[in-house]
C-alpha atoms as a PDB file:
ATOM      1  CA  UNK A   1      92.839  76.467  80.256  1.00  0.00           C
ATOM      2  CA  UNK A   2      92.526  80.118  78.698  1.00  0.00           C
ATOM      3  CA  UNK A   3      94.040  82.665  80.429  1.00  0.00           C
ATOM      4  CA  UNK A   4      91.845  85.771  78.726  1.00  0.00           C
ATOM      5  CA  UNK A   5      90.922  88.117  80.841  1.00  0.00           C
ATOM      6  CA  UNK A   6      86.693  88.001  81.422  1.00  0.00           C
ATOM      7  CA  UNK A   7      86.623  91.883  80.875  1.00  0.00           C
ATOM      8  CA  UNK A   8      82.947  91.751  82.524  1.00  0.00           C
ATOM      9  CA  UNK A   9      84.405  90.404  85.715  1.00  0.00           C
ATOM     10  CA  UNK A  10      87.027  92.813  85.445  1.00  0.00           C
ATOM     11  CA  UNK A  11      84.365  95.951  84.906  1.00  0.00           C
ATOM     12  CA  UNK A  12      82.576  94.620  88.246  1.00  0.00           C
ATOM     13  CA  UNK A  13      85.636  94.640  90.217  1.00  0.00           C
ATOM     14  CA  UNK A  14      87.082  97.621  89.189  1.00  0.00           C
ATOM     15  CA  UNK A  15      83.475  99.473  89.791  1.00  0.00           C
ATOM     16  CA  UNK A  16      82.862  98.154  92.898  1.00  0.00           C
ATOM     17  CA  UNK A  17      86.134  99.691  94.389  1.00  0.00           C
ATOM     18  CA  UNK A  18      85.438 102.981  92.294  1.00  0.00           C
ATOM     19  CA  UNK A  19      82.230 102.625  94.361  1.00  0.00           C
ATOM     20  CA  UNK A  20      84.238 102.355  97.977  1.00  0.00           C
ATOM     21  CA  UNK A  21      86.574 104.624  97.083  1.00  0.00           C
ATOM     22  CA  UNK A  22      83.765 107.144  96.227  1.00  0.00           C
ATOM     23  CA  UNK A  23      82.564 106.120  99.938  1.00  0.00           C
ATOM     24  CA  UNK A  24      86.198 106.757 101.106  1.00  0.00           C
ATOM     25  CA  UNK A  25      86.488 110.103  99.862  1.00  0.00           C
ATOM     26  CA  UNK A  26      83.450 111.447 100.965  1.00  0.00           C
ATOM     27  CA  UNK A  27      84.000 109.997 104.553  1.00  0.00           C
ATOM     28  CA  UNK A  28      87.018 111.170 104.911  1.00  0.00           C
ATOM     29  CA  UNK A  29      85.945 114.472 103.813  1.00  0.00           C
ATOM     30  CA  UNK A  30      83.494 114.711 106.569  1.00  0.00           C
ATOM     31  CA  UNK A  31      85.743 113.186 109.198  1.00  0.00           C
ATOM     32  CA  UNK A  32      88.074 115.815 108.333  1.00  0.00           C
ATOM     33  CA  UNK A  33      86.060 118.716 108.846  1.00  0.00           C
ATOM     34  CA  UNK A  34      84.004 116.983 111.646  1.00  0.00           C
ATOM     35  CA  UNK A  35      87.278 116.616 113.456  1.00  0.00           C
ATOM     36  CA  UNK A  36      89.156 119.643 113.107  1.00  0.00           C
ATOM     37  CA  UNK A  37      91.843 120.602 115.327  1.00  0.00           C
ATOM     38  CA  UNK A  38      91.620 117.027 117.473  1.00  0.00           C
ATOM     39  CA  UNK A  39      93.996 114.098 117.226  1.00  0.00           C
ATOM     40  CA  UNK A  40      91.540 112.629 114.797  1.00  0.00           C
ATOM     41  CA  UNK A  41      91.452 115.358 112.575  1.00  0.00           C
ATOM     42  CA  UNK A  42      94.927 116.258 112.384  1.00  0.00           C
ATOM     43  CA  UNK A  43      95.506 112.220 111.399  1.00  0.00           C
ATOM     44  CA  UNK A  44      92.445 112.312 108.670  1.00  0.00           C
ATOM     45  CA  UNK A  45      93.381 115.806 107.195  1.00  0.00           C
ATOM     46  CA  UNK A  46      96.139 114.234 105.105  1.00  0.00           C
ATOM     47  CA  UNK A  47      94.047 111.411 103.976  1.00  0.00           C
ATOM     48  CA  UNK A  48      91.603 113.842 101.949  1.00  0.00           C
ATOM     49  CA  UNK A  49      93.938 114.680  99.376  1.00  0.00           C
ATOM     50  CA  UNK A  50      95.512 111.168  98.889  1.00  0.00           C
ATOM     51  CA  UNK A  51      91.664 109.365  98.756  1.00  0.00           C
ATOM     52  CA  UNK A  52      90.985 111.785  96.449  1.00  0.00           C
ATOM     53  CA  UNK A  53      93.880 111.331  93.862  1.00  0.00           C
ATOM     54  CA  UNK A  54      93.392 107.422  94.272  1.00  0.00           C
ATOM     55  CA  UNK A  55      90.142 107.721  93.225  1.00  0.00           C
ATOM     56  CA  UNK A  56      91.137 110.148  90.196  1.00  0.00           C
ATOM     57  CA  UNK A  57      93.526 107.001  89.287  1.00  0.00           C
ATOM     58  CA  UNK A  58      91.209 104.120  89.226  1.00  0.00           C
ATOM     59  CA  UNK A  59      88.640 106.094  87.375  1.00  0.00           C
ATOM     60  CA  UNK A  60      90.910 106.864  84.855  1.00  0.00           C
ATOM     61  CA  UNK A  61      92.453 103.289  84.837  1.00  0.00           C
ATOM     62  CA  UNK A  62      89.014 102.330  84.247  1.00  0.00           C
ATOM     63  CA  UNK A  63      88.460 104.917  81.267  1.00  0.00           C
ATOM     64  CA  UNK A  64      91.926 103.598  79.701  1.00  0.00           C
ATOM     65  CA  UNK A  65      90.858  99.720  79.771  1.00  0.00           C
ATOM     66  CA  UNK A  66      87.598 100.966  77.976  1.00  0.00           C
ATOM     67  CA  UNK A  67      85.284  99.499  80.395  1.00  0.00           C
ATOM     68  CA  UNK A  68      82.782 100.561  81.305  1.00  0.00           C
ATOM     69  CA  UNK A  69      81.944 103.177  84.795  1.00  0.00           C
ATOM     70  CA  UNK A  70      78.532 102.019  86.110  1.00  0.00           C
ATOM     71  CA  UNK A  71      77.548 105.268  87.825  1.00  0.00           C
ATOM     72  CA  UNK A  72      74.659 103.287  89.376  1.00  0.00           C
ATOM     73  CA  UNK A  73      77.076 102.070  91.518  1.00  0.00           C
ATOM     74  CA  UNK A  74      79.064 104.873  92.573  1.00  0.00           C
ATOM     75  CA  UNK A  75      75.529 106.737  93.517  1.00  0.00           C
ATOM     76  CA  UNK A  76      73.983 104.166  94.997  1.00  0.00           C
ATOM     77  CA  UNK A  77      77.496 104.252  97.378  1.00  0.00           C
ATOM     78  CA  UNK A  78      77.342 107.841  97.797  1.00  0.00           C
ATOM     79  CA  UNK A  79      73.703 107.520  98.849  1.00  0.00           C
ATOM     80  CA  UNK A  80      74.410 104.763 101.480  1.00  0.00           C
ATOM     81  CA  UNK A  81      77.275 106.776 102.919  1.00  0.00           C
ATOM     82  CA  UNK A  82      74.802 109.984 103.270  1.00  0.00           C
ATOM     83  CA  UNK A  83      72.336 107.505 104.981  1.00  0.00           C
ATOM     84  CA  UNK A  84      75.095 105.870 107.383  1.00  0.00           C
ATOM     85  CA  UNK A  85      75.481 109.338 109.101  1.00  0.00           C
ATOM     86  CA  UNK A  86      71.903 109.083 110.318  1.00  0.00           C
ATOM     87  CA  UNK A  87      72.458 106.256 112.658  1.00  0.00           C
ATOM     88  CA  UNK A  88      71.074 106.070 115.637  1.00  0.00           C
ATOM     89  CA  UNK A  89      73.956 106.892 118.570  1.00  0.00           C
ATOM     90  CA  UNK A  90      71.830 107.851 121.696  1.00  0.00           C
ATOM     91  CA  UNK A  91      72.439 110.938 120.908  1.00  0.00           C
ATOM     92  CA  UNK A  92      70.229 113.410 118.889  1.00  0.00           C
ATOM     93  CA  UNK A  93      71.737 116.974 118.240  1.00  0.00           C
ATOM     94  CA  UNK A  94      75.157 115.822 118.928  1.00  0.00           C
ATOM     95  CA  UNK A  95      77.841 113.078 117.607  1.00  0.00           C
ATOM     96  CA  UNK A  96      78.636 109.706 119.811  1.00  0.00           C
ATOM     97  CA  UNK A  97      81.495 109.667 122.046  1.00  0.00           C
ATOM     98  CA  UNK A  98      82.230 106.764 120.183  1.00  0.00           C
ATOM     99  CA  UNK A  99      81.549 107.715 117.255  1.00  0.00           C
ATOM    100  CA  UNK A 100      85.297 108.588 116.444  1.00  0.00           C
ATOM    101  CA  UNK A 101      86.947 105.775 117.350  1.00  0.00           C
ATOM    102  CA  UNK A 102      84.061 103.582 115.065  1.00  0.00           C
ATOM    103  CA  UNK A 103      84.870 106.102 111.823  1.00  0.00           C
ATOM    104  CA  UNK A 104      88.368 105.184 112.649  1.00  0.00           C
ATOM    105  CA  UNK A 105      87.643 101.557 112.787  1.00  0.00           C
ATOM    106  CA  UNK A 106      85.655 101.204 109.614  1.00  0.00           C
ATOM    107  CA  UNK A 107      88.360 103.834 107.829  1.00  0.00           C
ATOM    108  CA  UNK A 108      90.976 101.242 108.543  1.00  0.00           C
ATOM    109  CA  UNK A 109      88.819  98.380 107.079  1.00  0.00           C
ATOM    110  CA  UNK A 110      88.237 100.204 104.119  1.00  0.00           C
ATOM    111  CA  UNK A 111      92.203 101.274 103.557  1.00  0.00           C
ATOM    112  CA  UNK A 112      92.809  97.258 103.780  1.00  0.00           C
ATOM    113  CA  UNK A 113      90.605  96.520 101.166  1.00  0.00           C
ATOM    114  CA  UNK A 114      91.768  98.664  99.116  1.00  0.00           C
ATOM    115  CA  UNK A 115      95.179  98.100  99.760  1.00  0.00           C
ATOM    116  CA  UNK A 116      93.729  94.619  98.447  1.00  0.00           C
ATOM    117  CA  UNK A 117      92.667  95.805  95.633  1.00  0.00           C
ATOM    118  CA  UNK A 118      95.917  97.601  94.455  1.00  0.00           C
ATOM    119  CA  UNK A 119      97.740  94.154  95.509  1.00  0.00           C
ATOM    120  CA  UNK A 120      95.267  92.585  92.807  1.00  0.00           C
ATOM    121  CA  UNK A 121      95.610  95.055  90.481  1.00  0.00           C
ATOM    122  CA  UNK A 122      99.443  94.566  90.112  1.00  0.00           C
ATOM    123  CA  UNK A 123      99.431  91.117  90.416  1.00  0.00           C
ATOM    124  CA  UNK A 124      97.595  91.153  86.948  1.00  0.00           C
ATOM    125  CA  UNK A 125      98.726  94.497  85.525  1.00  0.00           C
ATOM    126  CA  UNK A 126     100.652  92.549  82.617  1.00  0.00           C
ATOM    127  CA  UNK A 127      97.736  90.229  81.855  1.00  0.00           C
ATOM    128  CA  UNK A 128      95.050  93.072  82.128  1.00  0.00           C
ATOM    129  CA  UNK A 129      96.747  95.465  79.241  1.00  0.00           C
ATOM    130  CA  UNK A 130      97.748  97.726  82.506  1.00  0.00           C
ATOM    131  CA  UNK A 131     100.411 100.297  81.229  1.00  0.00           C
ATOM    132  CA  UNK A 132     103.802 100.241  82.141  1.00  0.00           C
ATOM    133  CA  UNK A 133     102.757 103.606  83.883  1.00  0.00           C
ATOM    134  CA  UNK A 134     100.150 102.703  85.714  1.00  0.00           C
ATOM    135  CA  UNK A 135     102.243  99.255  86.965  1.00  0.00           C
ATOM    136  CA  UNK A 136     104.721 101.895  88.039  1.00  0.00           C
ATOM    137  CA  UNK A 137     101.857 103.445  90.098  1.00  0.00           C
ATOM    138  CA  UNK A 138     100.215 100.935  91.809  1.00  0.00           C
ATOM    139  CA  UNK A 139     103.826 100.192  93.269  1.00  0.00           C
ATOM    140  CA  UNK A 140     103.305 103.559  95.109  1.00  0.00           C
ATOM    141  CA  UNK A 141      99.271 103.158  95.389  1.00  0.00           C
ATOM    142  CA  UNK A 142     100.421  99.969  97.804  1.00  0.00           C
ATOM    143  CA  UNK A 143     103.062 102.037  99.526  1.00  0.00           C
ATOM    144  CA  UNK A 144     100.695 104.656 100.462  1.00  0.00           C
ATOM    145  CA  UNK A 145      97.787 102.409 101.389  1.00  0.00           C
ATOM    146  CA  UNK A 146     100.588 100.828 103.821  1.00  0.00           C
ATOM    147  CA  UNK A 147     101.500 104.188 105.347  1.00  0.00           C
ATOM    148  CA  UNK A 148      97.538 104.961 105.517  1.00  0.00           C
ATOM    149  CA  UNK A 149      97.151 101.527 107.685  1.00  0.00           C
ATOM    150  CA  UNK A 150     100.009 102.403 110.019  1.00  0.00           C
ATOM    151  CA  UNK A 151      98.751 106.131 110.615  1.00  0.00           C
ATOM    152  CA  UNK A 152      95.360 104.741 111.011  1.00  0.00           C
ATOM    153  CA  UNK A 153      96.559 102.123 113.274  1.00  0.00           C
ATOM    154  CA  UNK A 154      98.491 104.567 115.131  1.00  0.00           C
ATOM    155  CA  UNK A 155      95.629 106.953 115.863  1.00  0.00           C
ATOM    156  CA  UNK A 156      93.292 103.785 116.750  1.00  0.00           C
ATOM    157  CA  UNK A 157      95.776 103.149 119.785  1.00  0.00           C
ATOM    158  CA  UNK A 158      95.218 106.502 120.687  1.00  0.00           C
ATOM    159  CA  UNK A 159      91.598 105.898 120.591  1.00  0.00           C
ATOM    160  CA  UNK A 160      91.497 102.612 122.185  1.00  0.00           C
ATOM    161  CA  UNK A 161      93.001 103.749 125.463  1.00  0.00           C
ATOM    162  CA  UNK A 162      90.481 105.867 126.120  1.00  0.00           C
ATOM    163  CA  UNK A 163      87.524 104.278 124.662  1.00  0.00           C
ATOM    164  CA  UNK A 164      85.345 103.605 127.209  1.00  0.00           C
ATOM    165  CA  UNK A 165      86.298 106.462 129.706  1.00  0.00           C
ATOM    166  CA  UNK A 166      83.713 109.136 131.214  1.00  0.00           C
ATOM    167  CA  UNK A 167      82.889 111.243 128.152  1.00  0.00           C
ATOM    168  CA  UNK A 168      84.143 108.701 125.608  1.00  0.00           C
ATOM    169  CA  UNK A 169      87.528 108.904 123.549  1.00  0.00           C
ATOM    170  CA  UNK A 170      89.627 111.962 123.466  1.00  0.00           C
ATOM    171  CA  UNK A 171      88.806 113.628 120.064  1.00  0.00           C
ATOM    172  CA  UNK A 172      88.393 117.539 120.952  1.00  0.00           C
ATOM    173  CA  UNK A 173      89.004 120.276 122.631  1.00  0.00           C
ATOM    174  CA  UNK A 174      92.962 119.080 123.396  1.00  0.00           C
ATOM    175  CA  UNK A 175      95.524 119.903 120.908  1.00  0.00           C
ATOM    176  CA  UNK A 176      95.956 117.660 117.576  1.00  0.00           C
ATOM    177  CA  UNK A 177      99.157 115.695 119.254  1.00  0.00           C
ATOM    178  CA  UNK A 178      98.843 112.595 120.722  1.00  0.00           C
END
């Protein structure tokens, strides 16, 4: 049994989560600014900066393995993102009630896999030709994805309890506190 490393498997898995993070940062983006000054914005505001950085990382821990980025990929995400804001919501010139709470939802999908994917990464770091920096990182790349999940989780009970009420979840017009 060989225990290379198939560098073409690698290249796919790092590129597909350089793909979702490039979906994570530009959702988070717009959930920030669609959100601001509501419970949901004041929670995602944080996020922009920290999706943003991660990204940064695993781009450049792609660039120092010397594989290859397939920008077809990360497009192609960006693109799908774009077109996921045109769903149809019953409502034409104005966002979902729901529509909130569902961003939040799929957010805190997204942070697990991710948080998967860091879990991955240093569970091979050694065997991959990761430096001793970047195994250093991914220590606090998993700490943050863990604080992500509980804020996330945190704002989704918020969300939950008033999910289905007259007018949807609370998201504006309140202060940011919950």
């Amino acid at each position: 049994m060989t225990t290379a490393v198939d560098t073409r498997l690698l290249a796919v898995y790092l590129n597909d989560h350089l793909a979702g993070a490039t979906v994570g940062v530009l959702r988070v983006r717009r959930m920030a600014r669609a959100y601001d000054g509501t419970v949901v914005g004041a929670r995602v505001a944080p996020l922009v900066a920290q999706f943003t950085d991660e990204r940064a990382w695993l781009l450049d821990c792609v660039h120092r393995l010397d594989l290859p980025v397939r920008t077809y990929k990360i497009v192609g995400a960006a693109v799908v993102e774009r077109l996921g804001r045109l769903k149809l919501n019953g409502h034409v010139h104005s966002g979902s009630p729901l529509s909130a709470l569902l961003e939040v939802e799929l957010l805190r999908g997204a942070v697990t896999g991710k948080s998967s994917g860091w879990l991955t990464l240093r569970a091979q770091g050694s065997r991959l030709g990761l430096a001793p920096d970047q195994e250093r990182d991914l220590d606090q790349l998993v700490a943050q994805a863990e604080d992500q999940l509980r804020a996330l989780t945190d704002l989704l009970d918020v969300l939950h309890a008033n999910a289905f009420r007259h007018g949807g979840p609370t998201t504006g017009g309140g202060p940011a506190t919950a």
